[in-house]
PDB file of N, CA and C in Angstrom:
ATOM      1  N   UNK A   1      78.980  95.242 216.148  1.00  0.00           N
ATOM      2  CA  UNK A   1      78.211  94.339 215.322  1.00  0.00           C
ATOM      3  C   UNK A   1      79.145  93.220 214.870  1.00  0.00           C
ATOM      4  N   UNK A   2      78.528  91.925 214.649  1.00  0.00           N
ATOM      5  CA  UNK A   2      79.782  90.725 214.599  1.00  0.00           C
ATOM      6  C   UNK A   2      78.851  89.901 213.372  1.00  0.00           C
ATOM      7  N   UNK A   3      80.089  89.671 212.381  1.00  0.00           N
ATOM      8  CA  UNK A   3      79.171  89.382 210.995  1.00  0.00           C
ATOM      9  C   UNK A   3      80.221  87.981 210.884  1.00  0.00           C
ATOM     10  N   UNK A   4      79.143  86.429 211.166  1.00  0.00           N
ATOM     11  CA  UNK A   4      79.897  85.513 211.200  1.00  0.00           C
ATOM     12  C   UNK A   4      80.005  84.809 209.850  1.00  0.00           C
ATOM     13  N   UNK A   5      79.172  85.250 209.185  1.00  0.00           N
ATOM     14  CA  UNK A   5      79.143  84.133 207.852  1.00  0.00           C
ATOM     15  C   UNK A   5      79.698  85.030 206.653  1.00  0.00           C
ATOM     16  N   UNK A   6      80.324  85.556 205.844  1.00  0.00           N
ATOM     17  CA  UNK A   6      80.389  86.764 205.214  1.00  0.00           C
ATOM     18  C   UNK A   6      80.147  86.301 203.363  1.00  0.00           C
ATOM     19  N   UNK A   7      80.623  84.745 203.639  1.00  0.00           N
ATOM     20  CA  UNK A   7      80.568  84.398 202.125  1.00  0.00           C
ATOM     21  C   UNK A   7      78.981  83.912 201.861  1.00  0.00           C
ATOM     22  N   UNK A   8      78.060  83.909 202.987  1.00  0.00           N
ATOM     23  CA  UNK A   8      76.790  83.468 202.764  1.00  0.00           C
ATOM     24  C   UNK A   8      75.898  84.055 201.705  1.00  0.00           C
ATOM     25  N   UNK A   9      76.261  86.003 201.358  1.00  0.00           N
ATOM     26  CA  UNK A   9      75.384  86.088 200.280  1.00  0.00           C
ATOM     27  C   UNK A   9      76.510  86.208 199.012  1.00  0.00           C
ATOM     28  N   UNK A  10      77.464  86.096 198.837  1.00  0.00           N
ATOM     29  CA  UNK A  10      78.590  85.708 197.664  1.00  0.00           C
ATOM     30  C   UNK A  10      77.565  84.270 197.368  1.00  0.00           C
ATOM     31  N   UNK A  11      77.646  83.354 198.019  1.00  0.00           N
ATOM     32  CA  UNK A  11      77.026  82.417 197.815  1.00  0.00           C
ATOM     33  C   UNK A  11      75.575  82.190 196.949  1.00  0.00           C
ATOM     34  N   UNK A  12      74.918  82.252 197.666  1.00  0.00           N
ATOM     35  CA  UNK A  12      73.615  82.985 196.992  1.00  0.00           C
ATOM     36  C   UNK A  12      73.640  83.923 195.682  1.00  0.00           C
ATOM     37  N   UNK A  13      74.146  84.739 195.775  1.00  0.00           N
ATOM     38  CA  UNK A  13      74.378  85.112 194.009  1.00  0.00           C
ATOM     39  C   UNK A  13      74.854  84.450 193.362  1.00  0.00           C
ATOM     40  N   UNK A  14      75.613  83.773 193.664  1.00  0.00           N
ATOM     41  CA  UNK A  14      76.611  82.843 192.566  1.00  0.00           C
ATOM     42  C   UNK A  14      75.751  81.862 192.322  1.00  0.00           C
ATOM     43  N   UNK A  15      74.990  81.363 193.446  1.00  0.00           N
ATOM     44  CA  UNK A  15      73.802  79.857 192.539  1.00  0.00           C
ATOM     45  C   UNK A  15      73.128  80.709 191.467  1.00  0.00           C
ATOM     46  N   UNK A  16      72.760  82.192 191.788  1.00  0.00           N
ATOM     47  CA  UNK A  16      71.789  82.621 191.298  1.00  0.00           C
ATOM     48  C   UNK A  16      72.435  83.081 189.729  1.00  0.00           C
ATOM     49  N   UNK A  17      73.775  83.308 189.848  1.00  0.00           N
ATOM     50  CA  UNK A  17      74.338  83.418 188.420  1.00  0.00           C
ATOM     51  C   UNK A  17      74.300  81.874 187.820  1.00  0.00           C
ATOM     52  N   UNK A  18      74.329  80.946 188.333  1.00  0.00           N
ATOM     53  CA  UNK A  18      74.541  79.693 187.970  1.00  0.00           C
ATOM     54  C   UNK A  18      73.337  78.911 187.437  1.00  0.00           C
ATOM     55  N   UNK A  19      72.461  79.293 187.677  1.00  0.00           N
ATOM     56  CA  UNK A  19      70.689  79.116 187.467  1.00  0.00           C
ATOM     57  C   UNK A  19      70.616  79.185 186.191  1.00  0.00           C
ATOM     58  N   UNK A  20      70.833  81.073 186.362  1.00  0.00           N
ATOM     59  CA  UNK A  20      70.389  81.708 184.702  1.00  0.00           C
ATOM     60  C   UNK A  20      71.547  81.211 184.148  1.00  0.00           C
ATOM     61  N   UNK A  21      72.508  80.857 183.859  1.00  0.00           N
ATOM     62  CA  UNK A  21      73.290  80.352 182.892  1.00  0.00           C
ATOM     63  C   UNK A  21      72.326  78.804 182.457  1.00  0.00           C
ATOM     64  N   UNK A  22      72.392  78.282 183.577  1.00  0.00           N
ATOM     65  CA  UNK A  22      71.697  77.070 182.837  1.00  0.00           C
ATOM     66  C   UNK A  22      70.322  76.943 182.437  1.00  0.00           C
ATOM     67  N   UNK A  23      69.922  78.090 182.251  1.00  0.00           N
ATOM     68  CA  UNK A  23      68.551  78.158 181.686  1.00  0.00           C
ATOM     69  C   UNK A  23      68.841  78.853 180.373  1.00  0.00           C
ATOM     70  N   UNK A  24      69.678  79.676 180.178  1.00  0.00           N
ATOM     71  CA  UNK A  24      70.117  80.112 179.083  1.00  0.00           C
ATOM     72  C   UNK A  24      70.498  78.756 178.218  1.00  0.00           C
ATOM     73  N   UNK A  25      71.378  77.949 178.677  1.00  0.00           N
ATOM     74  CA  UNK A  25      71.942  76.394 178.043  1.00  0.00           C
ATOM     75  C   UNK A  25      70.650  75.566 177.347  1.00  0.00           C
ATOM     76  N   UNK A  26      69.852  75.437 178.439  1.00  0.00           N
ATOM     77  CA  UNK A  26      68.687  74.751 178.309  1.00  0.00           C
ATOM     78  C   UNK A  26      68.345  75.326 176.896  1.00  0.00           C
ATOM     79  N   UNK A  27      67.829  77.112 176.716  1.00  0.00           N
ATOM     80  CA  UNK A  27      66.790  77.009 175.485  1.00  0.00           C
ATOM     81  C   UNK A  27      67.679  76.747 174.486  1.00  0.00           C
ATOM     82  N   UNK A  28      69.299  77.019 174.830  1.00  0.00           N
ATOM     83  CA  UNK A  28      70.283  76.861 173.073  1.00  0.00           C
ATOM     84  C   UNK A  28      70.010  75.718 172.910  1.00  0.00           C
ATOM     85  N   UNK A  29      69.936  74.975 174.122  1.00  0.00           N
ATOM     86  CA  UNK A  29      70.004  73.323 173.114  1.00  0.00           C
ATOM     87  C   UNK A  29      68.929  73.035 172.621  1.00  0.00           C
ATOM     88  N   UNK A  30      67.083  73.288 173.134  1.00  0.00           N
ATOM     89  CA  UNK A  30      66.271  72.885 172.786  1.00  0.00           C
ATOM     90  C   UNK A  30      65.515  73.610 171.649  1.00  0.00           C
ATOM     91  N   UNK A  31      66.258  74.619 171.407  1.00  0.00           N
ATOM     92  CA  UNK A  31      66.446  75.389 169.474  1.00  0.00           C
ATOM     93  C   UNK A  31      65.702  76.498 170.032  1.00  0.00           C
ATOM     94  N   UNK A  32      65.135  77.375 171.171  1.00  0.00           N
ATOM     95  CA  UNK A  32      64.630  78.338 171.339  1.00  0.00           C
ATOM     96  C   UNK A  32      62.523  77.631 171.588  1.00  0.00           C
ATOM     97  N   UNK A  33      62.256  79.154 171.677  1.00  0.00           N
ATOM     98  CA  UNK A  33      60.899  79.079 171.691  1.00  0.00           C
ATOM     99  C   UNK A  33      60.264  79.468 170.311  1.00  0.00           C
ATOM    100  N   UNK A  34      59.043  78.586 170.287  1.00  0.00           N
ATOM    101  CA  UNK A  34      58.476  78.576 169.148  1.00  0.00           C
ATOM    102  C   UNK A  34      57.230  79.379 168.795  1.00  0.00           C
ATOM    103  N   UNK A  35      56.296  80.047 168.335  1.00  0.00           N
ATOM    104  CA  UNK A  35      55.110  80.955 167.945  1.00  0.00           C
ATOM    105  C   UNK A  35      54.731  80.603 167.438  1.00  0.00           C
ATOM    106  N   UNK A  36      53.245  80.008 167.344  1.00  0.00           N
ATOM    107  CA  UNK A  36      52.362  79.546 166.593  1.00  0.00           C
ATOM    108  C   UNK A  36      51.030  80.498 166.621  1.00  0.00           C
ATOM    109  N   UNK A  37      50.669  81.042 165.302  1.00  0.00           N
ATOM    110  CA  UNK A  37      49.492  82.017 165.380  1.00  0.00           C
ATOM    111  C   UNK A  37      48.364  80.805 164.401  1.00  0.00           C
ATOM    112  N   UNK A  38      46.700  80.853 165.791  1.00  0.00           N
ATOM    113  CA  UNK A  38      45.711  80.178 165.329  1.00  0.00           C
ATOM    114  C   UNK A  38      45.378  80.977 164.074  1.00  0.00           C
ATOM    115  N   UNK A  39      44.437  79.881 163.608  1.00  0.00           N
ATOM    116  CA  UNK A  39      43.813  80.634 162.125  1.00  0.00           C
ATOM    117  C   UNK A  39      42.755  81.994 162.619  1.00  0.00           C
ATOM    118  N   UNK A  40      42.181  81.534 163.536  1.00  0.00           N
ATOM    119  CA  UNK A  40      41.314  83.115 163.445  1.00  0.00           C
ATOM    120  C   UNK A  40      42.078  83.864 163.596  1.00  0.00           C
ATOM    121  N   UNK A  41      43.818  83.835 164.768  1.00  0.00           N
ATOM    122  CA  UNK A  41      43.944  85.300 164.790  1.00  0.00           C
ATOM    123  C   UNK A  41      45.072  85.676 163.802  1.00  0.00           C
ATOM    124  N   UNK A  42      44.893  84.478 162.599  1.00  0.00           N
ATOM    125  CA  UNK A  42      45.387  84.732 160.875  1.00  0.00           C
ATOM    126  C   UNK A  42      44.540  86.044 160.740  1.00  0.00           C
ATOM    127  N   UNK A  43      42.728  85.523 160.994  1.00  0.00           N
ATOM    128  CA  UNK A  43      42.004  85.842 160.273  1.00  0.00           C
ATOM    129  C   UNK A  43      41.407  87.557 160.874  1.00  0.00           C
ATOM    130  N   UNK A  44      42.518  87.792 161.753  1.00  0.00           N
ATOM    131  CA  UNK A  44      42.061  88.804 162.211  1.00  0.00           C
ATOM    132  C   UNK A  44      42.968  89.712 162.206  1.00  0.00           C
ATOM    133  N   UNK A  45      44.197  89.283 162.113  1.00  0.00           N
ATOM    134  CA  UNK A  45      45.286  89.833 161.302  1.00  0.00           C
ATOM    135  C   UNK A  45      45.134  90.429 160.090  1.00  0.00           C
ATOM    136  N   UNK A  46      44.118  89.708 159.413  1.00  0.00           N
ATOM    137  CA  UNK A  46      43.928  90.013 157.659  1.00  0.00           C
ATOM    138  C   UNK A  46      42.812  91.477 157.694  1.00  0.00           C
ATOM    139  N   UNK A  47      42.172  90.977 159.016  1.00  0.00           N
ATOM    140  CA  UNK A  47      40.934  92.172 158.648  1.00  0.00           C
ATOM    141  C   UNK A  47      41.130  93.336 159.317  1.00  0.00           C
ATOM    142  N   UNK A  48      42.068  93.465 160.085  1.00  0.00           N
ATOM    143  CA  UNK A  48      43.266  94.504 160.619  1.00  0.00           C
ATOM    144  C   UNK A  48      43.793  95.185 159.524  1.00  0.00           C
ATOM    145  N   UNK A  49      44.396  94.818 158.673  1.00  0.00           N
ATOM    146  CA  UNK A  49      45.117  94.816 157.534  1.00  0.00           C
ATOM    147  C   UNK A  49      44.404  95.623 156.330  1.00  0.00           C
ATOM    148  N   UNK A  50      43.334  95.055 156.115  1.00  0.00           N
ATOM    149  CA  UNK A  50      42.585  95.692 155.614  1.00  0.00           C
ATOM    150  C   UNK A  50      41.627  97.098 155.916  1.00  0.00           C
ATOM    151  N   UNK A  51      41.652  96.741 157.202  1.00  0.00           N
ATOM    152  CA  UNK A  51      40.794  98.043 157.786  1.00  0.00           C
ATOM    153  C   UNK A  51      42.005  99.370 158.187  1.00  0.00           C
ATOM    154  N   UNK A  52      43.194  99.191 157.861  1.00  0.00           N
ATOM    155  CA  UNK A  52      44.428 100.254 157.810  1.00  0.00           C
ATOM    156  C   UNK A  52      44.465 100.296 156.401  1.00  0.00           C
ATOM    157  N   UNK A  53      44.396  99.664 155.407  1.00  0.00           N
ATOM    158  CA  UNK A  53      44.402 100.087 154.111  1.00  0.00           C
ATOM    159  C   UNK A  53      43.007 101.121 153.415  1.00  0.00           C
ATOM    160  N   UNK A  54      41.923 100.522 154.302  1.00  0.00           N
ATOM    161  CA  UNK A  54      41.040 101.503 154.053  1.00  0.00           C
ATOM    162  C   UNK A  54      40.620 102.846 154.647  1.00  0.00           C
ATOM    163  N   UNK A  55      41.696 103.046 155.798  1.00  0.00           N
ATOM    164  CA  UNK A  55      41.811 104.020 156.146  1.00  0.00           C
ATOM    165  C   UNK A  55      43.073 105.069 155.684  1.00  0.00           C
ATOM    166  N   UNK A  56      44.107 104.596 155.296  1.00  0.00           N
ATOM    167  CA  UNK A  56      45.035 105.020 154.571  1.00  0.00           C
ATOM    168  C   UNK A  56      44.012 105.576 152.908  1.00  0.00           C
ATOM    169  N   UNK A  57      43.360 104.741 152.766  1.00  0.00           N
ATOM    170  CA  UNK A  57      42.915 105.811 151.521  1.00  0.00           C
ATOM    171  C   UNK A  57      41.592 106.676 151.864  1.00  0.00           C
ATOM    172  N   UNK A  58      41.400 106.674 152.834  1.00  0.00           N
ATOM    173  CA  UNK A  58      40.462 107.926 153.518  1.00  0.00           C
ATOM    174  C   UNK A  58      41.638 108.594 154.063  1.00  0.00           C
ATOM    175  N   UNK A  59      42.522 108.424 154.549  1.00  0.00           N
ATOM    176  CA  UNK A  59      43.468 109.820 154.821  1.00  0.00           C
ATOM    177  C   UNK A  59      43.278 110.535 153.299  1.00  0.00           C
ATOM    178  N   UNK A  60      44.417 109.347 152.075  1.00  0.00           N
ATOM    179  CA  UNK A  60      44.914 109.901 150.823  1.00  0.00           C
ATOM    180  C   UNK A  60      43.919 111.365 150.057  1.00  0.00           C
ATOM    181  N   UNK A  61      42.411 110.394 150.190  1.00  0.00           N
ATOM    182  CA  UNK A  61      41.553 111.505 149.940  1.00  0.00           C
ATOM    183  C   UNK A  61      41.438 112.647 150.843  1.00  0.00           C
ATOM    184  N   UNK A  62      40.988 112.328 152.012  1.00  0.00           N
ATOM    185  CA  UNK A  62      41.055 113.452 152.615  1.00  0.00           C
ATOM    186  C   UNK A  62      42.050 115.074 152.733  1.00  0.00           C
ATOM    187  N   UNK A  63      43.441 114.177 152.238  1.00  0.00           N
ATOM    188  CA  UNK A  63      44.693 115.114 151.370  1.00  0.00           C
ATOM    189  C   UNK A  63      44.545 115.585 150.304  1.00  0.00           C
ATOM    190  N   UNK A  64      43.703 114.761 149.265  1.00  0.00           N
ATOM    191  CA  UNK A  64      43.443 115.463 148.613  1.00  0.00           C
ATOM    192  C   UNK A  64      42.386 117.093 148.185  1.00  0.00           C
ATOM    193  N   UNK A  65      41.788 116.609 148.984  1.00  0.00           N
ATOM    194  CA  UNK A  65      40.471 117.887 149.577  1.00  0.00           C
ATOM    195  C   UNK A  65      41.124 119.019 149.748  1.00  0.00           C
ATOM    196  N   UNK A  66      42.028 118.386 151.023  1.00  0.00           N
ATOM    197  CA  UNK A  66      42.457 119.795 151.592  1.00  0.00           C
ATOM    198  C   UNK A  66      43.328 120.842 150.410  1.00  0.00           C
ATOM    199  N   UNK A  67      44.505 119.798 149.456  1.00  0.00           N
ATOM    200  CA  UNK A  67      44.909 120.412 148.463  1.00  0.00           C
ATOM    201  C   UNK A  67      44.254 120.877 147.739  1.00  0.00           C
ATOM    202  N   UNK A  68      43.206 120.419 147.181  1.00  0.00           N
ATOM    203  CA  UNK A  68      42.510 121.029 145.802  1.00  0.00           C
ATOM    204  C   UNK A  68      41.483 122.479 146.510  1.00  0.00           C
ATOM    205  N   UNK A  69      41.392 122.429 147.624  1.00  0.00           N
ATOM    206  CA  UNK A  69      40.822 123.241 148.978  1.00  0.00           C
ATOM    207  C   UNK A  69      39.225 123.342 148.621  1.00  0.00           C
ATOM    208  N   UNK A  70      38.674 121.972 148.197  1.00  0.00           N
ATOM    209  CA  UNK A  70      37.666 121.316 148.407  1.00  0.00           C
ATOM    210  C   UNK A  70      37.094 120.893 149.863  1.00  0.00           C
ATOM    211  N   UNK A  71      37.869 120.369 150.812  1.00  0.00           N
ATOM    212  CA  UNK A  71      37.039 119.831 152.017  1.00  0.00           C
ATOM    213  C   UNK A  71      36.702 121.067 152.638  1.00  0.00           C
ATOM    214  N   UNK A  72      35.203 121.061 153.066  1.00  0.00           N
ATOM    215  CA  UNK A  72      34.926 121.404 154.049  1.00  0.00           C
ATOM    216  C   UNK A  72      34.244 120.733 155.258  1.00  0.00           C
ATOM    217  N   UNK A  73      34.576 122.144 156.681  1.00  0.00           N
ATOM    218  CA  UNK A  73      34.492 122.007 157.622  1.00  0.00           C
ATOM    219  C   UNK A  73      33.082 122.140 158.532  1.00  0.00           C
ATOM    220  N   UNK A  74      32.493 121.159 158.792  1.00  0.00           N
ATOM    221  CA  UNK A  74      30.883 120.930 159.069  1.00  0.00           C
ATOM    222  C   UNK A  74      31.097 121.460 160.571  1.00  0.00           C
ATOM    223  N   UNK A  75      31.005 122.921 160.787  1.00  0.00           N
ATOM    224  CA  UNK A  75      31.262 123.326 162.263  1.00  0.00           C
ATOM    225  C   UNK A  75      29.781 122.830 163.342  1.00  0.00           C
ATOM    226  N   UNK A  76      29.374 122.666 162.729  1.00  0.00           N
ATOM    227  CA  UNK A  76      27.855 122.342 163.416  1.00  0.00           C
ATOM    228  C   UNK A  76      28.519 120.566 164.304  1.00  0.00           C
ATOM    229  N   UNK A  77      28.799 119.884 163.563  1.00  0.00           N
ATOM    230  CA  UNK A  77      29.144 118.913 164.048  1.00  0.00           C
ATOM    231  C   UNK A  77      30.469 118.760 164.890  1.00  0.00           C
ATOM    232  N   UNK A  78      31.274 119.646 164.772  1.00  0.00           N
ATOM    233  CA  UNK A  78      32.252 119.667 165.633  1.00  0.00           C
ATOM    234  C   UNK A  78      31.825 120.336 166.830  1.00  0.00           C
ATOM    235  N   UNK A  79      31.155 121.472 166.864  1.00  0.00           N
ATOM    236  CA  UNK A  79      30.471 122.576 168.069  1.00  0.00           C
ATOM    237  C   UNK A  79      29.915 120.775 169.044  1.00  0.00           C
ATOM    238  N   UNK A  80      29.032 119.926 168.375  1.00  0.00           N
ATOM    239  CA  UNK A  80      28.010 118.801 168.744  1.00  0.00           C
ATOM    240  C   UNK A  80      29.091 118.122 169.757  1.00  0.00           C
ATOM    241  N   UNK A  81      30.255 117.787 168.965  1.00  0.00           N
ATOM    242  CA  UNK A  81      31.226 117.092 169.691  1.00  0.00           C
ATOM    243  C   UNK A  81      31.994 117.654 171.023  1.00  0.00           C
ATOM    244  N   UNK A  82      32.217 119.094 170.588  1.00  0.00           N
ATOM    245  CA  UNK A  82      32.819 119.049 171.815  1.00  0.00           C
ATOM    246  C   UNK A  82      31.819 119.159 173.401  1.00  0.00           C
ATOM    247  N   UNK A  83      30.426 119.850 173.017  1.00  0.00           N
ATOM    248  CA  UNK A  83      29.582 119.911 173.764  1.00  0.00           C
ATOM    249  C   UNK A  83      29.467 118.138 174.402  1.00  0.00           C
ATOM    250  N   UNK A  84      29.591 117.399 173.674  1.00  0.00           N
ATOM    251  CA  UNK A  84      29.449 115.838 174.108  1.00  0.00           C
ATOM    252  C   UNK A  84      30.713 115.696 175.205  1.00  0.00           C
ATOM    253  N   UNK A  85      31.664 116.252 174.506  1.00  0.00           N
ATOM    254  CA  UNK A  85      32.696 115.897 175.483  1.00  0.00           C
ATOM    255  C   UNK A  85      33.020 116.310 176.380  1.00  0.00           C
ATOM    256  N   UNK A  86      32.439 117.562 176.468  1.00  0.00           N
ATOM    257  CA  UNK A  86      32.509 118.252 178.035  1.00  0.00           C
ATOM    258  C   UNK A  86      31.109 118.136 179.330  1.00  0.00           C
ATOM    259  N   UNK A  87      29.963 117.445 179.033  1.00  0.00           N
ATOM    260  CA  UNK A  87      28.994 116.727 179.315  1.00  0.00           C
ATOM    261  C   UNK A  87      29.297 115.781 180.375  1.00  0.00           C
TER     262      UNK A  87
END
């Protein structure tokens, strides 16, 4: 086997190290990339936000149940579910 060019892929990597360096250069100088969030998905952020806070205090209670050993367990509706899920 006769290999005439040998620095041809030395070559080729090295532009290819030489690329990403200057794309790296590029974003330092132009201060990076920027993120801008529209107002709805402010506004959907907020109601996210809220809908984990109102579930955090349906856990809290629900802890509390179990401590005071108040909650109970509606087996009728769980039997319903799993029958759904194996359907």
């Amino acid at each position: 086997m006769r290999i005439n060019d040998v620095k041809y892929g030395l070559y080729t990597y090295q532009n290819q190290i030489n690329r990403n360096k200057e794309k790296t250069n590029l974003n330092k100088s132009t201060g990076g990339d920027v993120v801008s969030i529209s107002s709805k998905g402010q506004e959907i952020s907020q109601a996210m936000k809220s809908d984990q806070l109102g579930s955090q205090n349906k856990i809290e209670q629900l802890k509390q149940q179990i401590a005071n050993g108040t909650y109970h367990v509606d087996s009728q509706k769980i039997a319903g579910k799993m029958i759904d899920f194996w359907k």
